[in-house]
PDB file of N, CA and C in Angstrom:
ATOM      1  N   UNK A   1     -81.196 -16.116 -35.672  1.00  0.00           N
ATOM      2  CA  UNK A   1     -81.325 -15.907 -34.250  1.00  0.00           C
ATOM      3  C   UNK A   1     -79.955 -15.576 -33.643  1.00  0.00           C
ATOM      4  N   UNK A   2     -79.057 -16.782 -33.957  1.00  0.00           N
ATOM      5  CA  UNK A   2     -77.791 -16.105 -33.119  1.00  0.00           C
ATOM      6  C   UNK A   2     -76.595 -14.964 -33.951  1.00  0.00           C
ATOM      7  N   UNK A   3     -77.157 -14.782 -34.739  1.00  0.00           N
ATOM      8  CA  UNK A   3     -76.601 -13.614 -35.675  1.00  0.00           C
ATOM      9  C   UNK A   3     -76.936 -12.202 -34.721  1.00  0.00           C
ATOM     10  N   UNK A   4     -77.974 -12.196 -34.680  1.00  0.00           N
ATOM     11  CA  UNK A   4     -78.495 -10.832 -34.094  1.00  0.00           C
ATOM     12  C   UNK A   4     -78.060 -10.776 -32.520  1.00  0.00           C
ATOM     13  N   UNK A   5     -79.000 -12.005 -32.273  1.00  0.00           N
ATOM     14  CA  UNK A   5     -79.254 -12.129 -30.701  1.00  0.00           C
ATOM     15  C   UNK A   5     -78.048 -12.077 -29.756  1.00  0.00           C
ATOM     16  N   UNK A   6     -77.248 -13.127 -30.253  1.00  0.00           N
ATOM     17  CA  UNK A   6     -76.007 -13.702 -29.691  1.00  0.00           C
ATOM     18  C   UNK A   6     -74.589 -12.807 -30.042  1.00  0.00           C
ATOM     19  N   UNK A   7     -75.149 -11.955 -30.756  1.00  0.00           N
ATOM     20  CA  UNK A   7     -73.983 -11.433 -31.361  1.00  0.00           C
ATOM     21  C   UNK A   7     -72.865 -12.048 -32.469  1.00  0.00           C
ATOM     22  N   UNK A   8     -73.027 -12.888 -32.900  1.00  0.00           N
ATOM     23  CA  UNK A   8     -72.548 -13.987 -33.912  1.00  0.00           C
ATOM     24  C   UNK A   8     -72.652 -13.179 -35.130  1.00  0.00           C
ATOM     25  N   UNK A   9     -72.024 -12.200 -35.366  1.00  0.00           N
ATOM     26  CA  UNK A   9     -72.833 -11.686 -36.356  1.00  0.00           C
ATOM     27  C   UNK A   9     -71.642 -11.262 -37.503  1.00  0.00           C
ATOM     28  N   UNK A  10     -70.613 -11.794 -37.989  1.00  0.00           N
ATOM     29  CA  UNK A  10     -69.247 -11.459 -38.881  1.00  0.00           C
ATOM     30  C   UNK A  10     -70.083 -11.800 -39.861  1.00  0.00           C
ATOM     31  N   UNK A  11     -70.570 -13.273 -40.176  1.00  0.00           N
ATOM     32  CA  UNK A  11     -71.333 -13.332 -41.518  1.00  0.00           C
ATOM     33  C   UNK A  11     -72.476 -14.516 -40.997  1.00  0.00           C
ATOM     34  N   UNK A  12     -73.576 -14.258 -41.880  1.00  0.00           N
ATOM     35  CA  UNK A  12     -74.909 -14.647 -41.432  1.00  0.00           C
ATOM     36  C   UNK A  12     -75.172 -16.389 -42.547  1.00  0.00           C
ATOM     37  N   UNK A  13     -75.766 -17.425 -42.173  1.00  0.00           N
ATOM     38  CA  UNK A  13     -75.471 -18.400 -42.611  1.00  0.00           C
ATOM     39  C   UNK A  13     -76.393 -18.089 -44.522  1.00  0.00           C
ATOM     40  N   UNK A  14     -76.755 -16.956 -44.777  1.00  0.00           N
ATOM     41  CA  UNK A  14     -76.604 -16.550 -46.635  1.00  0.00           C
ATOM     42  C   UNK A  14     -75.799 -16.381 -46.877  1.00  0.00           C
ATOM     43  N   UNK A  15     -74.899 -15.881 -45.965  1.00  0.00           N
ATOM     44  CA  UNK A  15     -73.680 -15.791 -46.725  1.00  0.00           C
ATOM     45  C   UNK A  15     -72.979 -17.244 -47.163  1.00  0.00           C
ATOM     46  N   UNK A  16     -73.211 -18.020 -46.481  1.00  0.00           N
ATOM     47  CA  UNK A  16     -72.339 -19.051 -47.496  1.00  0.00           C
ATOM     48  C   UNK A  16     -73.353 -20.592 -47.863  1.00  0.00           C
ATOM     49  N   UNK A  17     -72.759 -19.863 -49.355  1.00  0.00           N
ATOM     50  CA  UNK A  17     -73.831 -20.638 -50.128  1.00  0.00           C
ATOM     51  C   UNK A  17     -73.749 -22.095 -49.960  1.00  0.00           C
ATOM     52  N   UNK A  18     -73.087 -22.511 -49.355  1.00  0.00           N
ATOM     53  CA  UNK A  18     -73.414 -24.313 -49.410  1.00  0.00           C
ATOM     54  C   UNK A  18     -74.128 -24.665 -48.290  1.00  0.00           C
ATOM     55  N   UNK A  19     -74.114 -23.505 -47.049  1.00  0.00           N
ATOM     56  CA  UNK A  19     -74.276 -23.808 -45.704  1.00  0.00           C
ATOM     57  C   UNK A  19     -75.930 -23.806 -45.910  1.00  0.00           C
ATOM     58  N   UNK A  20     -76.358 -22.455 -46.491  1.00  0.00           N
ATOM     59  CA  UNK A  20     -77.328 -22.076 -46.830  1.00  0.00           C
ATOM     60  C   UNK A  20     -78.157 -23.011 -47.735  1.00  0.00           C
ATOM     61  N   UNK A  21     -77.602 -23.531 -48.559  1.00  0.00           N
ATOM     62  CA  UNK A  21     -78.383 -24.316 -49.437  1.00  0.00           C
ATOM     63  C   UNK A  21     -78.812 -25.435 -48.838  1.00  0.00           C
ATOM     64  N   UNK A  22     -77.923 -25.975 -48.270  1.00  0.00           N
ATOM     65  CA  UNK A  22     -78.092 -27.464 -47.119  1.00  0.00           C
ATOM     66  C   UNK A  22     -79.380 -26.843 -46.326  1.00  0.00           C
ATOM     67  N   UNK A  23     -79.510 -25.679 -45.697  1.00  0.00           N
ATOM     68  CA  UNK A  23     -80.330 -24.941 -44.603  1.00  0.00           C
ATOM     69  C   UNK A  23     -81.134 -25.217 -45.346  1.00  0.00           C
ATOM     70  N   UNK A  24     -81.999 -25.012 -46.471  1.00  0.00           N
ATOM     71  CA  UNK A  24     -82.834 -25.205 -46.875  1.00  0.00           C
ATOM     72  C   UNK A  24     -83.565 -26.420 -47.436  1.00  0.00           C
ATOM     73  N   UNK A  25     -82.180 -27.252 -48.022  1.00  0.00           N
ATOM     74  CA  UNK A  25     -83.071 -28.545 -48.279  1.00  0.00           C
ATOM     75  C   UNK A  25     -83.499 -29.158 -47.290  1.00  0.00           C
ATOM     76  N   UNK A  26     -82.555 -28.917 -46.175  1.00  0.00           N
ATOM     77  CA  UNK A  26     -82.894 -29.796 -44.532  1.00  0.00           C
ATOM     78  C   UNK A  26     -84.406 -29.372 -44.867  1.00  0.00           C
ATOM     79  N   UNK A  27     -84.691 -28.112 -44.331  1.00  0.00           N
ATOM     80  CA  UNK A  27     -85.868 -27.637 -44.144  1.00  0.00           C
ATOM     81  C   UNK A  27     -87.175 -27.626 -44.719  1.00  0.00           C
ATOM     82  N   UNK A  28     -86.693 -28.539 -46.433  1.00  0.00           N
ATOM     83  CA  UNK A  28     -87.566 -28.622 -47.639  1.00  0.00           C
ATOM     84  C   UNK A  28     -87.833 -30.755 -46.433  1.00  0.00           C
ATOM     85  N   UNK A  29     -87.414 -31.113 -46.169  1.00  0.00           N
ATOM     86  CA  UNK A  29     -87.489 -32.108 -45.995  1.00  0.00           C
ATOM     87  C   UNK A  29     -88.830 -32.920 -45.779  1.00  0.00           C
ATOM     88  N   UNK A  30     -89.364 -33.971 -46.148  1.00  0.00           N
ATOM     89  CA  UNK A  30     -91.153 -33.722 -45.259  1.00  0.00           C
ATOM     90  C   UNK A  30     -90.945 -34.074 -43.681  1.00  0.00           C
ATOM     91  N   UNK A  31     -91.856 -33.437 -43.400  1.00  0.00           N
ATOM     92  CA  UNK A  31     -91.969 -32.961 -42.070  1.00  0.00           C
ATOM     93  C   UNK A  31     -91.369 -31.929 -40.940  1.00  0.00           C
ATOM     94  N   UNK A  32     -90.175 -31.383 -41.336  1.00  0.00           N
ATOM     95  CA  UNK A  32     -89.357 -30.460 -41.160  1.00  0.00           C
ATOM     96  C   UNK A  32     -89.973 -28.948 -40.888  1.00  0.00           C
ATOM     97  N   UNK A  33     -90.635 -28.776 -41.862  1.00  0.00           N
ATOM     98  CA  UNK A  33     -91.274 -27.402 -41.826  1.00  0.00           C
ATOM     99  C   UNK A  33     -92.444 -28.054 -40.585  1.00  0.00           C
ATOM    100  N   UNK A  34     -92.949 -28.430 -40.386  1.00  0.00           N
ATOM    101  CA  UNK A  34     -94.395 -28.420 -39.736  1.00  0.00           C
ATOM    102  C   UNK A  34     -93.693 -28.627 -38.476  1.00  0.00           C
ATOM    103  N   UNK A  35     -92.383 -28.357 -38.070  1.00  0.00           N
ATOM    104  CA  UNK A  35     -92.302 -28.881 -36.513  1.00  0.00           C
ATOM    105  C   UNK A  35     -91.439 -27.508 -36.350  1.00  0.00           C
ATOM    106  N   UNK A  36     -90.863 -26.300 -37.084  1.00  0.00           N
ATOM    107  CA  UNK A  36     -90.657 -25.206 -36.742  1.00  0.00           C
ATOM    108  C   UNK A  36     -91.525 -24.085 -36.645  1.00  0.00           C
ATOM    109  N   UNK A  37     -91.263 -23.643 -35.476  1.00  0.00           N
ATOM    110  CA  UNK A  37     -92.573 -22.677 -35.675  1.00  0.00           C
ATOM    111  C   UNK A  37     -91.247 -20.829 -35.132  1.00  0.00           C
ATOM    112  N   UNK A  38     -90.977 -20.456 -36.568  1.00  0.00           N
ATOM    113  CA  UNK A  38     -89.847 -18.799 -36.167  1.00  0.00           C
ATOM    114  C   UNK A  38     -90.640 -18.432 -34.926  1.00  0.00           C
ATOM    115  N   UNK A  39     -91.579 -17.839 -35.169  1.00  0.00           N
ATOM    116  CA  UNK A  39     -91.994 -16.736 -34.013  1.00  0.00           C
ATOM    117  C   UNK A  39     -92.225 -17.374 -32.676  1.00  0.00           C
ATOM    118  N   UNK A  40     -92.235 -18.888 -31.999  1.00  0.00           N
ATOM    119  CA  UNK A  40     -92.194 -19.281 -31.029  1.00  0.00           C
ATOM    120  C   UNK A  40     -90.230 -18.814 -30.449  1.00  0.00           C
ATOM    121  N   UNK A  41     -89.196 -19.025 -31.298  1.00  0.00           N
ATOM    122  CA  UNK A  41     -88.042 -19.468 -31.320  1.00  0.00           C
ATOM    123  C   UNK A  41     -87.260 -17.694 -31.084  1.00  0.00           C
ATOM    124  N   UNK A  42     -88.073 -16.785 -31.491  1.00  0.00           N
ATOM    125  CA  UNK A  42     -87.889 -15.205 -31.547  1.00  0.00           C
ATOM    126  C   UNK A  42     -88.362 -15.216 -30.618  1.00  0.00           C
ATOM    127  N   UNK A  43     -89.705 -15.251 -30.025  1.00  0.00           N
ATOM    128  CA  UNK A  43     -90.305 -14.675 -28.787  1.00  0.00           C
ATOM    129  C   UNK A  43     -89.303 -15.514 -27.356  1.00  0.00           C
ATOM    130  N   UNK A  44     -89.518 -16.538 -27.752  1.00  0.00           N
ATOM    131  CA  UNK A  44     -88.315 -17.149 -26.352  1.00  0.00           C
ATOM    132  C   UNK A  44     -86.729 -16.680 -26.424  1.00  0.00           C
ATOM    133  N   UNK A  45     -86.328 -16.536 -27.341  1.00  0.00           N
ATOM    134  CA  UNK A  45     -85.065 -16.062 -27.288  1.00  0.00           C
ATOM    135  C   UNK A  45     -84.849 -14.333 -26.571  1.00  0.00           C
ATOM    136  N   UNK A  46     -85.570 -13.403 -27.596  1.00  0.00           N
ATOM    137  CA  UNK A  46     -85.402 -12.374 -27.460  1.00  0.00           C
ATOM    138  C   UNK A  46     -85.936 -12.089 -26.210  1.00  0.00           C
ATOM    139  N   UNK A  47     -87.341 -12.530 -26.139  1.00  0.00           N
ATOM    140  CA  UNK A  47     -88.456 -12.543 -24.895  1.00  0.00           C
ATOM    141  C   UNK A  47     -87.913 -13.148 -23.256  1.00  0.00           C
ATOM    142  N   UNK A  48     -86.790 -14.204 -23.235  1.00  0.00           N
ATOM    143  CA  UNK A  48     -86.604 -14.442 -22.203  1.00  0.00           C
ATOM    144  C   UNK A  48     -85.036 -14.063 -21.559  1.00  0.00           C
ATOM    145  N   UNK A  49     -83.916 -14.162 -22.272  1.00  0.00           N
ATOM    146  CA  UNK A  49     -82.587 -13.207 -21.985  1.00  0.00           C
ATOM    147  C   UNK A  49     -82.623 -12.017 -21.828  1.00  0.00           C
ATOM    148  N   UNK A  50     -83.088 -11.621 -20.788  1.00  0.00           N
ATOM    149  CA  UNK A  50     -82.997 -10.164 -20.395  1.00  0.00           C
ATOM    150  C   UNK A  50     -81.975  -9.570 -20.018  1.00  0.00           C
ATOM    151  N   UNK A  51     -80.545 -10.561 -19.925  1.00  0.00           N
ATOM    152  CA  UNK A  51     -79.466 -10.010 -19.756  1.00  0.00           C
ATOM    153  C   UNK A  51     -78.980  -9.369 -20.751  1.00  0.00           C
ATOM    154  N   UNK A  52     -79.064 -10.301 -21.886  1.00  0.00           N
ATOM    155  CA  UNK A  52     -78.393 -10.137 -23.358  1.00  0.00           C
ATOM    156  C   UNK A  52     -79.705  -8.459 -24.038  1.00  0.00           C
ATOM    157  N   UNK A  53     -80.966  -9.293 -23.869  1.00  0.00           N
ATOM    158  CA  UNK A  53     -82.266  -8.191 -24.693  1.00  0.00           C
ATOM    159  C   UNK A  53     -82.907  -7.714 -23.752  1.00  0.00           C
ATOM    160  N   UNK A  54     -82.309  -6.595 -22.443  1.00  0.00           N
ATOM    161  CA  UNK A  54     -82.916  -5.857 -21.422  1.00  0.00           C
ATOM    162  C   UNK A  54     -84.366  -5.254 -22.191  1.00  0.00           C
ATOM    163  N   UNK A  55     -84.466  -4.777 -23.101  1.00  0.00           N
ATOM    164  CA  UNK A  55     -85.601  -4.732 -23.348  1.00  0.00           C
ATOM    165  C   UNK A  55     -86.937  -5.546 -23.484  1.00  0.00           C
ATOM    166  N   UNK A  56     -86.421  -6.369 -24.052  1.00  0.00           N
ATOM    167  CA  UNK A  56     -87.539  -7.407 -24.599  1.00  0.00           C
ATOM    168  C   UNK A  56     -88.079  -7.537 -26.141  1.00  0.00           C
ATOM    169  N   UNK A  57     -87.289  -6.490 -26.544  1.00  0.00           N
ATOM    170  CA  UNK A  57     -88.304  -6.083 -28.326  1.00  0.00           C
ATOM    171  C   UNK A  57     -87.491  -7.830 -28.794  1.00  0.00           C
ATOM    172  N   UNK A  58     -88.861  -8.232 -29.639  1.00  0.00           N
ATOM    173  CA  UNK A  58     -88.394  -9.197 -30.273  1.00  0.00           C
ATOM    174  C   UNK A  58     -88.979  -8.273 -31.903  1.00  0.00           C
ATOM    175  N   UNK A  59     -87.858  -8.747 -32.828  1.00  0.00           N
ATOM    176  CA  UNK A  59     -87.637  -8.462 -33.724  1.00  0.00           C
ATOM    177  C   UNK A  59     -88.729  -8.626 -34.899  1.00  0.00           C
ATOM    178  N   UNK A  60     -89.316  -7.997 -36.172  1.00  0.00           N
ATOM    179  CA  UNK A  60     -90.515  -8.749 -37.150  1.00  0.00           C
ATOM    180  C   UNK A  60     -89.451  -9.631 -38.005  1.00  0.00           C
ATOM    181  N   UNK A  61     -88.437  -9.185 -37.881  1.00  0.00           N
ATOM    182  CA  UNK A  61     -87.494  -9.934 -39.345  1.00  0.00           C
ATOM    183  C   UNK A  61     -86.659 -10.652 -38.768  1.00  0.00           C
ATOM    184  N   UNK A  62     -85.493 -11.880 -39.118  1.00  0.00           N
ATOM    185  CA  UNK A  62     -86.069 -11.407 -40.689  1.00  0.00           C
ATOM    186  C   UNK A  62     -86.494 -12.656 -41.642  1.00  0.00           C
ATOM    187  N   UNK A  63     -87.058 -11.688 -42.766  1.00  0.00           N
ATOM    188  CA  UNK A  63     -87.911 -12.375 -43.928  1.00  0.00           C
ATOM    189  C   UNK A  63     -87.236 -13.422 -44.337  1.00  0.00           C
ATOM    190  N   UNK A  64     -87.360 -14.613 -43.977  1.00  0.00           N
ATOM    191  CA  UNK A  64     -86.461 -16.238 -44.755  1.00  0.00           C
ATOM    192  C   UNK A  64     -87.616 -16.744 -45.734  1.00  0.00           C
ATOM    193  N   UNK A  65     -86.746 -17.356 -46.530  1.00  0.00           N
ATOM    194  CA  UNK A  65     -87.153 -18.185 -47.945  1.00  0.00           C
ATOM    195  C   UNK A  65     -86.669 -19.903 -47.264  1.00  0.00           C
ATOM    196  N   UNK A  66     -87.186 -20.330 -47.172  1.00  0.00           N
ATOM    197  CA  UNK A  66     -86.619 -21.713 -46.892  1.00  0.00           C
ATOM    198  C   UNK A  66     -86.570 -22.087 -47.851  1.00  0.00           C
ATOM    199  N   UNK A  67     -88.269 -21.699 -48.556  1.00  0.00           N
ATOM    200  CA  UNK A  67     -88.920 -22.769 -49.591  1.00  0.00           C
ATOM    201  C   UNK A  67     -87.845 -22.534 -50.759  1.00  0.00           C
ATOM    202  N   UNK A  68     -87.059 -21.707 -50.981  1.00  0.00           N
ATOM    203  CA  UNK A  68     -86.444 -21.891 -52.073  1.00  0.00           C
ATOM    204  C   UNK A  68     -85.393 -22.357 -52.794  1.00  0.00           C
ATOM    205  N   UNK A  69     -85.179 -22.489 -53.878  1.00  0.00           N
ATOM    206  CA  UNK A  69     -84.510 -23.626 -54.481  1.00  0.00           C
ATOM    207  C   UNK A  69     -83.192 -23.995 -54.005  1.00  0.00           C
ATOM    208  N   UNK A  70     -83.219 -25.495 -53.453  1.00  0.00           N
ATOM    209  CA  UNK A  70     -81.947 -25.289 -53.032  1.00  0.00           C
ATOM    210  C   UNK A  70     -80.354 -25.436 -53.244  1.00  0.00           C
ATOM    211  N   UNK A  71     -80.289 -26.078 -55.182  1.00  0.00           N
ATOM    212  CA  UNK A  71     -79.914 -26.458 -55.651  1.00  0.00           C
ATOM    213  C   UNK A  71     -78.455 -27.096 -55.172  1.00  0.00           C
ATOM    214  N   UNK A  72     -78.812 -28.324 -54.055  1.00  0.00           N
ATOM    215  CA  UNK A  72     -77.649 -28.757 -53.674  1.00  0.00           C
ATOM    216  C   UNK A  72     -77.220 -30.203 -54.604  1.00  0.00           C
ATOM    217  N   UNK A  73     -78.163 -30.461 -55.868  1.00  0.00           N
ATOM    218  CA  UNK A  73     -77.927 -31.525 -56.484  1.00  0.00           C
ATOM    219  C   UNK A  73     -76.809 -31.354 -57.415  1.00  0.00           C
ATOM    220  N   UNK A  74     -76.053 -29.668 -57.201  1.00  0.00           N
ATOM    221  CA  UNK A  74     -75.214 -29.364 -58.024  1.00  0.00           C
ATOM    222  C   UNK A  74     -73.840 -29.822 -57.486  1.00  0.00           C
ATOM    223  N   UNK A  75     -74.372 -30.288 -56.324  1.00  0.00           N
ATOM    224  CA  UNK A  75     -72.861 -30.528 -55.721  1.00  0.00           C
ATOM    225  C   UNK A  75     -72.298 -32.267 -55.522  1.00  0.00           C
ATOM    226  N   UNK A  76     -73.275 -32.917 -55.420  1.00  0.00           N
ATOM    227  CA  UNK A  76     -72.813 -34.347 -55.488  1.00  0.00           C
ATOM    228  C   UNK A  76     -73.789 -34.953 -56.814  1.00  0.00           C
ATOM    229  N   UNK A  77     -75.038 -34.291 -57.255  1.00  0.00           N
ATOM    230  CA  UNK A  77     -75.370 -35.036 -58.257  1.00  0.00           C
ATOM    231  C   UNK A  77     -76.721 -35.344 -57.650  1.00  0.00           C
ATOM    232  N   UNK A  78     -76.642 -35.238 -56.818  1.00  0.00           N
ATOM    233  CA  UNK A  78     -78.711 -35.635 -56.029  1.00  0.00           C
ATOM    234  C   UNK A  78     -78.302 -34.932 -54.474  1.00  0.00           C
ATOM    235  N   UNK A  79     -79.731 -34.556 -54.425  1.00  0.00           N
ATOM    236  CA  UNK A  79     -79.638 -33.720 -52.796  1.00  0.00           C
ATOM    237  C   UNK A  79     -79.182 -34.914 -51.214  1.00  0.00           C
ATOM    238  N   UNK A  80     -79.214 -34.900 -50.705  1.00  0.00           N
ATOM    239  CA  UNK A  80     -78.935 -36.113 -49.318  1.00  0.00           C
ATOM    240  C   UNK A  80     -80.369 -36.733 -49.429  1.00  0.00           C
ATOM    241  N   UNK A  81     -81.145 -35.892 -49.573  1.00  0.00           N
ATOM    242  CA  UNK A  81     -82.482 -37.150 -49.421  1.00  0.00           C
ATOM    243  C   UNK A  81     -83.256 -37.335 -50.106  1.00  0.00           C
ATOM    244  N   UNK A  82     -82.280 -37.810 -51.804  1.00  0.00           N
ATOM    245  CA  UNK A  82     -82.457 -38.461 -52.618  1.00  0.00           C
ATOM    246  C   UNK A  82     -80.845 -40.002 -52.613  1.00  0.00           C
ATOM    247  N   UNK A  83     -80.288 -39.813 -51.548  1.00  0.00           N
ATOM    248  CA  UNK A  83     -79.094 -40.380 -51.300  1.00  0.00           C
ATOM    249  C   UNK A  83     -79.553 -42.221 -51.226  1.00  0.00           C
TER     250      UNK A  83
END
């Protein structure tokens, strides 16, 4: 969102792999996924700054993997919420 939207955009949080990997286990977490909903979070962003998105186009992309592996057990030995 604020890559595009905000203009934040030098490097996107794939680009760095620890940030990214954390992004995902957060998101592997239970209950985590069932309380984000992208296309509510696109349509209000893009949909309501009309200063920043005079148009209004909210964007289809882009395509995220949450679900995937997030192998942050490589870094201390177990993920945080196995801690």
């Amino acid at each position: 969102m604020y890559y595009s939207h905000f203009k934040c955009n030098l490097r996107r949080i794939a680009d760095y792999p620890n940030l990214s990997s954390w992004l995902r286990e957060l998101y592997q977490w239970p209950g985590i996924a069932e309380t984000v909903d992208f296309e509510h979070i696109k349509g209000h962003y893009y949909g309501s700054h009309r200063t920043i998105n005079p148009t209004g186009i909210i964007p289809k992309g882009p395509a995220l993997n949450l679900q995937a592996t997030h192998d942050r057990e490589r870094l201390s030995g177990k993920g945080i919420w196995q801690q």
